[in-house]
Protein backbone atom coordinates (compact mmCIF):
# COMPACT_ATOMS: atom_id res chain seq x y z
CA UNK A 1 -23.42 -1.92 -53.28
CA UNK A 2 -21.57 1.55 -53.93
CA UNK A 3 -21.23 3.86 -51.63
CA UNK A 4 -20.60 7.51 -51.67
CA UNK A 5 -16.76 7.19 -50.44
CA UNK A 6 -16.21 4.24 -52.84
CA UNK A 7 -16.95 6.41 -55.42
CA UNK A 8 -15.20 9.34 -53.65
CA UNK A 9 -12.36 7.69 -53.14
CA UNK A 10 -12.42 5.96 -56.97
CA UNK A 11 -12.49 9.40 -58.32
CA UNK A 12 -9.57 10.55 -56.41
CA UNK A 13 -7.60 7.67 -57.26
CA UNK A 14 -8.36 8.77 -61.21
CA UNK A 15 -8.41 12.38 -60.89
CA UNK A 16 -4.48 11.85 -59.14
CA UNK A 17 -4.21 9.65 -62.29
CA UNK A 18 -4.91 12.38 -64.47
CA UNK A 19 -3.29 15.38 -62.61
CA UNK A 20 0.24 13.13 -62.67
CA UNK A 21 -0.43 12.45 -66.20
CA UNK A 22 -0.58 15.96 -67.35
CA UNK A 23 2.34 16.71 -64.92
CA UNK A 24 4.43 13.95 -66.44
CA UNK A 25 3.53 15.02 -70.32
CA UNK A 26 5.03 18.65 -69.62
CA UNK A 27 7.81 19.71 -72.21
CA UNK A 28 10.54 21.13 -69.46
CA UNK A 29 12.79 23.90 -69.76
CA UNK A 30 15.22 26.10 -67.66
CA UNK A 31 14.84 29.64 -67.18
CA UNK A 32 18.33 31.66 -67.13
CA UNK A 33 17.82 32.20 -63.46
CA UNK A 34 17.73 28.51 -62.48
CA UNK A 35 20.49 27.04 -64.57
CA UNK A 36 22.53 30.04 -63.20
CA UNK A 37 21.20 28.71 -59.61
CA UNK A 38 22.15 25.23 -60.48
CA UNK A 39 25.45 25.42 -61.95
CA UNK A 40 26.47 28.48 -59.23
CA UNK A 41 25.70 26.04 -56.19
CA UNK A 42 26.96 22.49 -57.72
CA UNK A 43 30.72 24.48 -58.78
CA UNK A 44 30.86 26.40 -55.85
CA UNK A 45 29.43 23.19 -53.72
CA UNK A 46 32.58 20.91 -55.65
CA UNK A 47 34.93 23.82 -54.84
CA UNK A 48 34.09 23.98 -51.20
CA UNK A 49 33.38 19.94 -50.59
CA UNK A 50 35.93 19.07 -52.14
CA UNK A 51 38.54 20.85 -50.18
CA UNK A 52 37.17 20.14 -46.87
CA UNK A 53 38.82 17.56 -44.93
CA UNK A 54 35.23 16.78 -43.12
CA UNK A 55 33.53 16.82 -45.89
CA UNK A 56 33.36 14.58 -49.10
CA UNK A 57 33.00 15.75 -52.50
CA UNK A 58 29.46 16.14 -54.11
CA UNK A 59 29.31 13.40 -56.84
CA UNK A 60 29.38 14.87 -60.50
CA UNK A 61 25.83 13.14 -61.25
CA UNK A 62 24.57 16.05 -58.58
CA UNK A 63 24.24 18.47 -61.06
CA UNK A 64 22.04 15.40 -62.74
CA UNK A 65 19.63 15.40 -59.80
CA UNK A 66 19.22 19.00 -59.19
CA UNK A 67 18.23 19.20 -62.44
CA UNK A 68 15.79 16.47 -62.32
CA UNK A 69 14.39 17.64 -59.08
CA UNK A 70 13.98 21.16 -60.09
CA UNK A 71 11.88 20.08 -62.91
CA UNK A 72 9.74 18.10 -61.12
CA UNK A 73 9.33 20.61 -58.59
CA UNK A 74 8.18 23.15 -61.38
CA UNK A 75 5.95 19.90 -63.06
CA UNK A 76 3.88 19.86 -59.57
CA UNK A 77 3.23 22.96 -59.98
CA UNK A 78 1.90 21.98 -63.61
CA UNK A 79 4.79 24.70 -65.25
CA UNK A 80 6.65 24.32 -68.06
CA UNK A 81 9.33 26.42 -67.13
CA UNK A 82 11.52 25.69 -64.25
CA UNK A 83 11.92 29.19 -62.53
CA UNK A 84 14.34 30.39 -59.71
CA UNK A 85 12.05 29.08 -57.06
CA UNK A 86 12.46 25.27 -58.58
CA UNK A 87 16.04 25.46 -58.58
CA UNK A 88 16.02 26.72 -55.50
CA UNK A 89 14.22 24.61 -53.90
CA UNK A 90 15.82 21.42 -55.10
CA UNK A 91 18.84 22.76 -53.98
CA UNK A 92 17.43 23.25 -50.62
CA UNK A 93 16.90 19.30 -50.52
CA UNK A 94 20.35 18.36 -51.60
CA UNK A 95 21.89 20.85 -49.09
CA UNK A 96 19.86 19.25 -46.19
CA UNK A 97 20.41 16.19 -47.26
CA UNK A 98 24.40 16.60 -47.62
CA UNK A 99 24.12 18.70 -44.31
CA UNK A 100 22.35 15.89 -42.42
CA UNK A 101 24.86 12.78 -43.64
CA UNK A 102 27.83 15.26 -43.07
CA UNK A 103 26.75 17.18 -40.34
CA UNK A 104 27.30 20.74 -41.63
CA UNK A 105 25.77 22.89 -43.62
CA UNK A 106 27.45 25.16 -46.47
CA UNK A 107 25.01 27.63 -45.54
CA UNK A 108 25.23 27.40 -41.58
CA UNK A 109 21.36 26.25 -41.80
CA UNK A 110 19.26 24.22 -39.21
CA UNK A 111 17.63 21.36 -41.59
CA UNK A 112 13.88 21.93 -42.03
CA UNK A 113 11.60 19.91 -38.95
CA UNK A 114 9.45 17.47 -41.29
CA UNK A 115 5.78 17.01 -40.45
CA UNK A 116 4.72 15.60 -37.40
CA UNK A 117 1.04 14.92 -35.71
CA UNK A 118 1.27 17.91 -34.11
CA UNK A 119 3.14 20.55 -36.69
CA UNK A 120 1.25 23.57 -37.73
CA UNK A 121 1.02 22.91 -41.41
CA UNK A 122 0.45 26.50 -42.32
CA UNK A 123 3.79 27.44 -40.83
CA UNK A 124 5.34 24.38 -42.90
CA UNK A 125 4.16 25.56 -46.48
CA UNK A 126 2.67 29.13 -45.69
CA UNK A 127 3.87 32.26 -45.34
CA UNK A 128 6.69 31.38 -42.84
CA UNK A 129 8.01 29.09 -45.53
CA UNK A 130 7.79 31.57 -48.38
CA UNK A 131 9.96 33.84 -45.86
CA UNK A 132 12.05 30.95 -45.27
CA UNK A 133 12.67 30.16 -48.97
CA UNK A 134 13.35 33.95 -49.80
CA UNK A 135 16.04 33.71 -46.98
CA UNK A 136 17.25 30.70 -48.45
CA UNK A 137 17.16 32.55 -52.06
CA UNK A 138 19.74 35.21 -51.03
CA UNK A 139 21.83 33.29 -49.45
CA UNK A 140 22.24 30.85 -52.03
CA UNK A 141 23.08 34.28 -54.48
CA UNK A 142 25.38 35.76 -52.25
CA UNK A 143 27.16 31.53 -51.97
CA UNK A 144 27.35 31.98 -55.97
CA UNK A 145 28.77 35.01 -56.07
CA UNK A 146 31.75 34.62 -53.39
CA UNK A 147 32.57 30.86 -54.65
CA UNK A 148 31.94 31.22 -58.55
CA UNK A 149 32.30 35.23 -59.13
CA UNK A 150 35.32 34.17 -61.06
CA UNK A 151 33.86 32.25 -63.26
CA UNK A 152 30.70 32.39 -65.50
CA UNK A 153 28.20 30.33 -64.74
């Protein structure tokens, strides 16, 4: 015997199916403003890592995953074009991660509280994290143009 969430639940399993097929069949390219996002943050990331004696260098495949993780960021949104916001976000991740194995932060920046039972989930992808990510934006311009501004990237 079906019942109504058998079938509910069949036709979210194929309608997920679908949405990550369409996702995964996107042609992908990079806007100006996110390879310039990109390459700013991984050279001016190597610069500063590299230097520090806490710290330890970003890996040269980094530039590899930001890439890939921009892209899929902009592929969940079902876009074709990786904008700003993609790049920016992905670097986001690999900053927090870095920050959290290293215990510092290029950009002096508490890492992001993940979801718990009882987080406000509006304040997690709303309008607080819009703000949050437009913080995060200029920050990451002004970090290009102090550590690469000699450089064209």
């Amino acid at each position: 015997m079906t019942t109504f969430s058998n079938v509910s639940i069949t036709f979210a399993f194929w309608l997920r199916g679908q949405y990550l097929a369409l996702a995964r069949g996107l042609e992908i390219e990079f806007s100006a403003g996110a390879e310039r996002l990109i390459r700013g943050y991984y050279v001016g990331a190597r610069r500063l890592r590299g230097d520090c004696v806490q710290g330890a260098a970003v890996p040269v495949t980094a530039i590899h995953t930001l890439t890939q993780v921009a892209s899929s960021h902009a592929r969940l949104a079902l876009r074709n074009i990786v904008e700003p916001w993609d790049a920016a976000a992905a670097i986001l991740l690999c900053e927090e991660g870095l920050a959290s194995h290293f215990g510092y932060s290029l950009f002096q920046m508490p890492p992001t509280p993940h979801l718990s039972a009882s987080d406000d989930l509006h304040g997690l992808v709303g309008r607080k994290n819009d703000e949050r990510m437009m913080k995060f934006l200029k920050q990451l311009e002004d970090f290009i143009e102090v550590y690469t501004g000699d450089i064209s990237v």
